[in-house]
C-alpha atoms as a PDB file:
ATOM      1  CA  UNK A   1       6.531  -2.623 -18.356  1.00  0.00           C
ATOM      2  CA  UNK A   2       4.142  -0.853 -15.740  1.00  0.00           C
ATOM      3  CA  UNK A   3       1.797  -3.163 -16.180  1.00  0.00           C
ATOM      4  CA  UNK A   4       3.893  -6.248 -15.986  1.00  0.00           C
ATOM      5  CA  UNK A   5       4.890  -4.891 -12.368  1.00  0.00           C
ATOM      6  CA  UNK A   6       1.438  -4.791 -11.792  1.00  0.00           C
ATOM      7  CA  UNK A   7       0.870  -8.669 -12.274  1.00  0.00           C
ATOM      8  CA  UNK A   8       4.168  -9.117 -10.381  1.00  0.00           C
ATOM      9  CA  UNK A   9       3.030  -7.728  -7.268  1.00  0.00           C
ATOM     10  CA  UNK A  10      -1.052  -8.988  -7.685  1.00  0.00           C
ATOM     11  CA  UNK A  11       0.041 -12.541  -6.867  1.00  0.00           C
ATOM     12  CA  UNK A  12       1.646 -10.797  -3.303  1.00  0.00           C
ATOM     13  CA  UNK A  13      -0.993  -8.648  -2.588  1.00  0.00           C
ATOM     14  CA  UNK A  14      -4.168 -11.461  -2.621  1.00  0.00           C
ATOM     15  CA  UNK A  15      -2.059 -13.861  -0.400  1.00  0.00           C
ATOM     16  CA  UNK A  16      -0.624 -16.494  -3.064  1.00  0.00           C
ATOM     17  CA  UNK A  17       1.385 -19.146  -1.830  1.00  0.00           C
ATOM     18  CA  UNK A  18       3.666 -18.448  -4.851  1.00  0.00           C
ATOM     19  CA  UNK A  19       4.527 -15.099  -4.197  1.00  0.00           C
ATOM     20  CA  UNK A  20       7.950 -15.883  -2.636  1.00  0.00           C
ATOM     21  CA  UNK A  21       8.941 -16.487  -5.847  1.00  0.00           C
ATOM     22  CA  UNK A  22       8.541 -12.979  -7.412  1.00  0.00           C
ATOM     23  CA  UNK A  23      10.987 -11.599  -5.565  1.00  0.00           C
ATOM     24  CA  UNK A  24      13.731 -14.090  -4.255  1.00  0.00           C
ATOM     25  CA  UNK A  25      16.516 -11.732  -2.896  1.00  0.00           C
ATOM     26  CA  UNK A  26      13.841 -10.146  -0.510  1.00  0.00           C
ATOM     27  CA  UNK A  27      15.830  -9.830   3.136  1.00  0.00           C
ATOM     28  CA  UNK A  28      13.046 -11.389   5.090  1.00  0.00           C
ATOM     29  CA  UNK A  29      10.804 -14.047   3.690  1.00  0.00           C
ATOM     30  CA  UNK A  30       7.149 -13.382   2.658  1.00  0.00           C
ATOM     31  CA  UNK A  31       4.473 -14.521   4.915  1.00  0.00           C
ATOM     32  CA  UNK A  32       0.912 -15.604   4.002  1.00  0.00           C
ATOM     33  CA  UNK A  33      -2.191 -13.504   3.911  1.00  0.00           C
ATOM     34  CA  UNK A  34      -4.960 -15.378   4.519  1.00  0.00           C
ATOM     35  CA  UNK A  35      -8.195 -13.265   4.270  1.00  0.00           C
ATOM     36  CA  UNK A  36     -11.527 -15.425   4.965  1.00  0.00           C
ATOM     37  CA  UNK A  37     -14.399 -13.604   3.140  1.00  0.00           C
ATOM     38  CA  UNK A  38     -17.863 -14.433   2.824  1.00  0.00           C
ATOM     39  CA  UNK A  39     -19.288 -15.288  -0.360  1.00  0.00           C
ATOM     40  CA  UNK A  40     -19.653 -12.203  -2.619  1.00  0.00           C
ATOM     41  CA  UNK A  41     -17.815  -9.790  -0.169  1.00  0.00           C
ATOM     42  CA  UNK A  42     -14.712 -10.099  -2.570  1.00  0.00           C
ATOM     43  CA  UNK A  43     -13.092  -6.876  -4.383  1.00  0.00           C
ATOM     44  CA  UNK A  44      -9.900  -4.865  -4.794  1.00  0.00           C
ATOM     45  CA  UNK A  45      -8.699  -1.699  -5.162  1.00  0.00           C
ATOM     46  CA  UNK A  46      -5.786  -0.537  -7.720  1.00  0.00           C
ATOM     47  CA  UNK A  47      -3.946   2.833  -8.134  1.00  0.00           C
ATOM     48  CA  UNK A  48      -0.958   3.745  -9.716  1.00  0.00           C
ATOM     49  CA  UNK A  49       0.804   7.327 -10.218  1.00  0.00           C
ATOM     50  CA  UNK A  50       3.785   8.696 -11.690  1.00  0.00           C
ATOM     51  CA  UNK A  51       6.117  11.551 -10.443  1.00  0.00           C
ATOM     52  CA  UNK A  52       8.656  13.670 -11.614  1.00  0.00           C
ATOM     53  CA  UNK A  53      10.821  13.127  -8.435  1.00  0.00           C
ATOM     54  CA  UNK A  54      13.589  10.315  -7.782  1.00  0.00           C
ATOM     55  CA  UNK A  55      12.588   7.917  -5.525  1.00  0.00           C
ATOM     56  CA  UNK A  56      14.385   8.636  -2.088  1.00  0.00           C
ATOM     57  CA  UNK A  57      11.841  12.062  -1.877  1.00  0.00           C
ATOM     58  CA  UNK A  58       8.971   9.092  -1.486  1.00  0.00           C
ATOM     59  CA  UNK A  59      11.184   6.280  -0.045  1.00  0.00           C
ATOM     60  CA  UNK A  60      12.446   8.499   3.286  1.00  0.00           C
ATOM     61  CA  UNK A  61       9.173   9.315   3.983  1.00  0.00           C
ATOM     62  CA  UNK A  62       7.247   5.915   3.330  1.00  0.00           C
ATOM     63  CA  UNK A  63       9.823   3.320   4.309  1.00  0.00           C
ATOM     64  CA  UNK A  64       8.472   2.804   7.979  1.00  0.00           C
ATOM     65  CA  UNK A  65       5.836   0.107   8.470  1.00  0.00           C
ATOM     66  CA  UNK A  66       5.586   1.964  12.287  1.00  0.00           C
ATOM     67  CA  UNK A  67       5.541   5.665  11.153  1.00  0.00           C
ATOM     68  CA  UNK A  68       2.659   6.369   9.033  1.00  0.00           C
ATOM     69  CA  UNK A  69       1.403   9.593   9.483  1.00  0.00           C
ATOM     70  CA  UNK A  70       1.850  10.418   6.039  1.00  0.00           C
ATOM     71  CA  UNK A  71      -0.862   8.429   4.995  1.00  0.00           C
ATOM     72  CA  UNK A  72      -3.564  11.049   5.646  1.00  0.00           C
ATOM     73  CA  UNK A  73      -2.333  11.764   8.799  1.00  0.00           C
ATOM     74  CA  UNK A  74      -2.840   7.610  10.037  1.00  0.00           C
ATOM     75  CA  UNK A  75      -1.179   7.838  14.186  1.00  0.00           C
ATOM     76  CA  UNK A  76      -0.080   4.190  15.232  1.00  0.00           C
ATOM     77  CA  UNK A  77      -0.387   4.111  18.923  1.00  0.00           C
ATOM     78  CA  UNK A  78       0.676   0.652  19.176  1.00  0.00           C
ATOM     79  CA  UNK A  79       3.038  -2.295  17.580  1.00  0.00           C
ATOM     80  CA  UNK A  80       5.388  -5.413  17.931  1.00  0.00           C
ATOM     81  CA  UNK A  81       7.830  -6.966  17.219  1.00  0.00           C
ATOM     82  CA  UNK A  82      10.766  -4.906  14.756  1.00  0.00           C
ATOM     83  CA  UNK A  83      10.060  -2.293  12.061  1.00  0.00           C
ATOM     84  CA  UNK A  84       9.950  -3.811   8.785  1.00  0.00           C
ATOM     85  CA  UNK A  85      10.556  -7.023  10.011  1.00  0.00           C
ATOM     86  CA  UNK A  86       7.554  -9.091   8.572  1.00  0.00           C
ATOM     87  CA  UNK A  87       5.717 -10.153  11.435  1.00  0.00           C
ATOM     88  CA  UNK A  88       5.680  -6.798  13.286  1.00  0.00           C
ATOM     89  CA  UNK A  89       2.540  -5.261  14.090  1.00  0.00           C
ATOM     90  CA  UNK A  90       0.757  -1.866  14.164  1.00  0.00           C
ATOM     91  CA  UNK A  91      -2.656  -0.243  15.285  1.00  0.00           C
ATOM     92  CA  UNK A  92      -4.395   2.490  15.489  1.00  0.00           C
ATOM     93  CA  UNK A  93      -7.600   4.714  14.602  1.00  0.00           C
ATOM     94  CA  UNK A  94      -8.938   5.960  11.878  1.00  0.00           C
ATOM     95  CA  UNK A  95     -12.195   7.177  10.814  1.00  0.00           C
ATOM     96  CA  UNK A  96     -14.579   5.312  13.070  1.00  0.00           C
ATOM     97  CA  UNK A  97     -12.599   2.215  13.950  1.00  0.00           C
ATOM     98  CA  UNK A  98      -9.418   0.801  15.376  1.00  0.00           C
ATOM     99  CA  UNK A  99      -7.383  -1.070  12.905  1.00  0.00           C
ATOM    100  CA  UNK A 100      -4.742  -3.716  13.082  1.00  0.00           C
ATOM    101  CA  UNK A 101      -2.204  -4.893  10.867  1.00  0.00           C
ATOM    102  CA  UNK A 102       0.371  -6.953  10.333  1.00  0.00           C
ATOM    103  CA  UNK A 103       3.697  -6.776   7.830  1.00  0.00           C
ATOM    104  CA  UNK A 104       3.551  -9.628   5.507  1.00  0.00           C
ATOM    105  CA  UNK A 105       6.702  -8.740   2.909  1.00  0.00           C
ATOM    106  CA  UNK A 106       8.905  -5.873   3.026  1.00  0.00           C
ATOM    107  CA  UNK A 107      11.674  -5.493   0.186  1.00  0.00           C
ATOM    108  CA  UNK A 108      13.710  -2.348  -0.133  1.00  0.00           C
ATOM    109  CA  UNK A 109      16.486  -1.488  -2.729  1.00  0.00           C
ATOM    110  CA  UNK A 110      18.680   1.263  -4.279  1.00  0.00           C
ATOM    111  CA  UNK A 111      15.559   1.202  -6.605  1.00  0.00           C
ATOM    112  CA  UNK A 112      12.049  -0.107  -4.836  1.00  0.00           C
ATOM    113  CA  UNK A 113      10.704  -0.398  -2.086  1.00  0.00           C
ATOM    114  CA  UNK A 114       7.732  -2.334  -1.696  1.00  0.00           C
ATOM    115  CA  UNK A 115       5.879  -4.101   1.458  1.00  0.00           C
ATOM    116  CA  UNK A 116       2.539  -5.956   1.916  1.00  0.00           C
ATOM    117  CA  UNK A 117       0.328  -5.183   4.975  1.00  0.00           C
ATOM    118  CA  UNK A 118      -2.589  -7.836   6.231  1.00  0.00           C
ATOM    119  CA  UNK A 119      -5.459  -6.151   8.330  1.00  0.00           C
ATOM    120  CA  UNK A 120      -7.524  -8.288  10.834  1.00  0.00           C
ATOM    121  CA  UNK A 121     -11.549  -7.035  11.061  1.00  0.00           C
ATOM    122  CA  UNK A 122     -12.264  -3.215  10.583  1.00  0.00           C
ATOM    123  CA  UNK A 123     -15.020  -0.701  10.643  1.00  0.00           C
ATOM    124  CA  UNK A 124     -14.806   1.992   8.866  1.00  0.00           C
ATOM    125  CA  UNK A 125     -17.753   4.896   8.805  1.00  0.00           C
ATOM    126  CA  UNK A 126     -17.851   7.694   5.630  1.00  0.00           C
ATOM    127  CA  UNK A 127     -17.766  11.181   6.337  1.00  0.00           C
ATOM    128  CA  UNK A 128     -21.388  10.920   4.608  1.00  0.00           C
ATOM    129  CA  UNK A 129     -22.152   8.349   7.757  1.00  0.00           C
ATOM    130  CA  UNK A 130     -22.241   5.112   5.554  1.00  0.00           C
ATOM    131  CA  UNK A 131     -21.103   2.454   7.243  1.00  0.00           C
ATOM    132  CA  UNK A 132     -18.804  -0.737   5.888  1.00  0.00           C
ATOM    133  CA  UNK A 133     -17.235  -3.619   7.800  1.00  0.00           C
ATOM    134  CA  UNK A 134     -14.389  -4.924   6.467  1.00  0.00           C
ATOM    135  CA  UNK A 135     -13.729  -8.732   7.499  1.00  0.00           C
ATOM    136  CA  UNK A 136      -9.976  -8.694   6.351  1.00  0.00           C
ATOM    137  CA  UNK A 137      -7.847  -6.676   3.803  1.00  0.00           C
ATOM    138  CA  UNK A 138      -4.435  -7.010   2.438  1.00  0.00           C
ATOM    139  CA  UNK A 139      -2.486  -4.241   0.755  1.00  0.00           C
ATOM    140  CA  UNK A 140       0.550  -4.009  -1.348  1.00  0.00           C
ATOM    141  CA  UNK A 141       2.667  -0.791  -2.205  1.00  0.00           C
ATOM    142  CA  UNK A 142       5.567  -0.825  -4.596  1.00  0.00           C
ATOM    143  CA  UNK A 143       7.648   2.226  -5.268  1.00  0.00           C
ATOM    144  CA  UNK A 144      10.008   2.368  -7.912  1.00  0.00           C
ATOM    145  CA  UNK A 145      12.691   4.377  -9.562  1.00  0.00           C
ATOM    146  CA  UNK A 146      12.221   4.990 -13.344  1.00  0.00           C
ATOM    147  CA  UNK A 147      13.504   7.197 -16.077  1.00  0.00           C
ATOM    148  CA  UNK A 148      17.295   6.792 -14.795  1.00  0.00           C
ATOM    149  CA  UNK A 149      16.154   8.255 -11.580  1.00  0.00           C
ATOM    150  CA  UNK A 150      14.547  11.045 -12.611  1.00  0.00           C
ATOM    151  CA  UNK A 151      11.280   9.767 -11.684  1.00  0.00           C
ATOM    152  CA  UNK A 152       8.838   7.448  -9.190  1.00  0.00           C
ATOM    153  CA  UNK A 153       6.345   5.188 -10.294  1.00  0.00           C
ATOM    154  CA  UNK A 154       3.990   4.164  -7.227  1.00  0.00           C
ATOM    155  CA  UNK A 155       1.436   1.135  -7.431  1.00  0.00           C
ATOM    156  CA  UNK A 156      -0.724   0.095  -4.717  1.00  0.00           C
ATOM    157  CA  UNK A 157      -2.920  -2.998  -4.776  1.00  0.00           C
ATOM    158  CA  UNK A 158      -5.517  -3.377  -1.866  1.00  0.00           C
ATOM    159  CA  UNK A 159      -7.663  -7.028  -1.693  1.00  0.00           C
ATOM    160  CA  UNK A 160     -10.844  -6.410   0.520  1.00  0.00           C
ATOM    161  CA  UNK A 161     -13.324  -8.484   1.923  1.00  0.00           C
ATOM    162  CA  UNK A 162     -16.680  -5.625   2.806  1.00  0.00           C
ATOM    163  CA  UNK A 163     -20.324  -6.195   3.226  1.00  0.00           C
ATOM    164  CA  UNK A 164     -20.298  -2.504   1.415  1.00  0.00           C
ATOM    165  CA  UNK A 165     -17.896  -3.281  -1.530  1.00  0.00           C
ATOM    166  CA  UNK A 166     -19.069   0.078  -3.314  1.00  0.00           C
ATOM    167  CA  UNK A 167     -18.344   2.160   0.133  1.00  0.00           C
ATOM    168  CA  UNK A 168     -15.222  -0.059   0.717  1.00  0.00           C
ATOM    169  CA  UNK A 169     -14.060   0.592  -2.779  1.00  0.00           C
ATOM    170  CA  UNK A 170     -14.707   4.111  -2.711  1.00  0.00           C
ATOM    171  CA  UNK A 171     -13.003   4.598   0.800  1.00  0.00           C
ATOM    172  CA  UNK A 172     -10.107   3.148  -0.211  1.00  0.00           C
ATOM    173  CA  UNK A 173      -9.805   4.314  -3.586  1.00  0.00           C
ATOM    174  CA  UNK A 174      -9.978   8.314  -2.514  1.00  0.00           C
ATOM    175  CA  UNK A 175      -7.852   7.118   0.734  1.00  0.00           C
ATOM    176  CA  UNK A 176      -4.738   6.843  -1.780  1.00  0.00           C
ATOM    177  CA  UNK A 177      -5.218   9.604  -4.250  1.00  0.00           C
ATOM    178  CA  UNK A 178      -5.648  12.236  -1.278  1.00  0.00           C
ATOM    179  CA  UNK A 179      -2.507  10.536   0.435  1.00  0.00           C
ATOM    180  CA  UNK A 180      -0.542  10.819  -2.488  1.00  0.00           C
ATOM    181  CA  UNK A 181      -1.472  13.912  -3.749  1.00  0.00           C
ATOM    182  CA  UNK A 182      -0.522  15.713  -0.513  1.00  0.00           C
ATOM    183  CA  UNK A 183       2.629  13.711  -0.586  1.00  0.00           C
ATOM    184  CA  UNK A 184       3.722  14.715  -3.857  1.00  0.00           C
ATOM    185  CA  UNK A 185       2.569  18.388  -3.066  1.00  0.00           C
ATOM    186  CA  UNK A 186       4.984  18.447   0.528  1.00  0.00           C
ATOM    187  CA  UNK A 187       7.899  16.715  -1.550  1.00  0.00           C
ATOM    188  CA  UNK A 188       7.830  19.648  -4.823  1.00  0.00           C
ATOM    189  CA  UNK A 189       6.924  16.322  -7.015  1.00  0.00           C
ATOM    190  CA  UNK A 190       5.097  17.172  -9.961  1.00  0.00           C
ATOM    191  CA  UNK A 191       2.463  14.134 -11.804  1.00  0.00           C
ATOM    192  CA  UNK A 192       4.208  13.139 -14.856  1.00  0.00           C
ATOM    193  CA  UNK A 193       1.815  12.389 -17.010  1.00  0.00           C
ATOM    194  CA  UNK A 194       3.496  11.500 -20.878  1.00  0.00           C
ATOM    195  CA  UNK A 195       7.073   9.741 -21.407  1.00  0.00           C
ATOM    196  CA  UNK A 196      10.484  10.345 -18.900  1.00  0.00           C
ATOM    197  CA  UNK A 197      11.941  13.450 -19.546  1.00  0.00           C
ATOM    198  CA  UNK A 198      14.655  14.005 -22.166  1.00  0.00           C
ATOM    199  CA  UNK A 199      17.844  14.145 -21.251  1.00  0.00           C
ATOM    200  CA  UNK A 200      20.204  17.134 -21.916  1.00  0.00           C
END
């Protein structure tokens, strides 16, 4: 089943015309992602983690495409247009260069939430001092309710374009499993790591 979500959400994430389709009753519609990347410069990142926590200890934090300190402390100090209205924009620092970003799909339920992100031209600089430009980069997070609400499955896909694609994996990679580790640690969420708890 978890991996079937994955494949739903790929299509989204690399900027398919198609991906309308995976989720018709979305509230705004889907707009395209259109990353030009050199020849070669092509990867993509993919985590996925598993919590013993119902979903609204993730979704209240996570929900605003504005407010994203929570992703390793991430400040926006500017944006358009309407919050989670795809279209709106945000930008910002982080770790050697500005970044800007624009809301491609945003789709929240009782049970998911799950928005797509496209980022313009980036530099980013390792705390080792390796450098990597990124030339565009889309990125997809779903977060769902599972076990009867008892727990939150979380799956991010990010497409990159980098003249450093083992730097810009790396960076992006360790970006999510510190973020999400230190969100799970301030919301008492423990990893779940076999099947959904029994029920009693």
């Amino acid at each position: 089943m978890l991996f079937v979500r994955f494949l739903q959400i790929l299509p989204i994430a690399l900027g398919v015309s198609a991906a309308t389709d995976a989720y018709p009753s979305s509230r705004y519609p889907v707009m395209r992602n259109d990353v030009q990347c050199p020849e070669g410069y092509v990867s993509f990142v993919h985590n996925s983690y598993t919590y013993l926590a119902p979903l609204h200890k993730f979704k209240d934090i996570t929900k605003s495409f504005f407010d994203i300190a929570w992703y390793s402390g991430t400040i926006v100090y500017n944006s358009t247009g309407t919050d989670n209205v795809p279209g709106a924009t945000r930008a910002g620092f982080y770790s050697g260069g500005w970044f800007n970003e624009t809301l491609t799909a945003y789709i929240s339920h009782s049970d998911t939430l799950e928005y797509t992100f496209h980022g313009q031209e980036a530099a980013y600089i390792a705390p080792t001092g390796d450098k990597s430009l990124f030339f565009g980069y889309t990125e997809t997070m779903r977060i769902e309710s599972i076990c009867d609400g008892q727990a939150t499955y979380i799956d991010l896909i990010t497409y990159m374009c980098s003249d450093n694609q083992t730097l810009g994996y790396s960076s992006w990679y360790n970006l999510h499993m510190v973020t999400f580790e230190v969100l799970a640690a301030n919301v008492s969420a423990l990893v779940m790591a076999g099947d959904c708890p029994c029920a009693f």
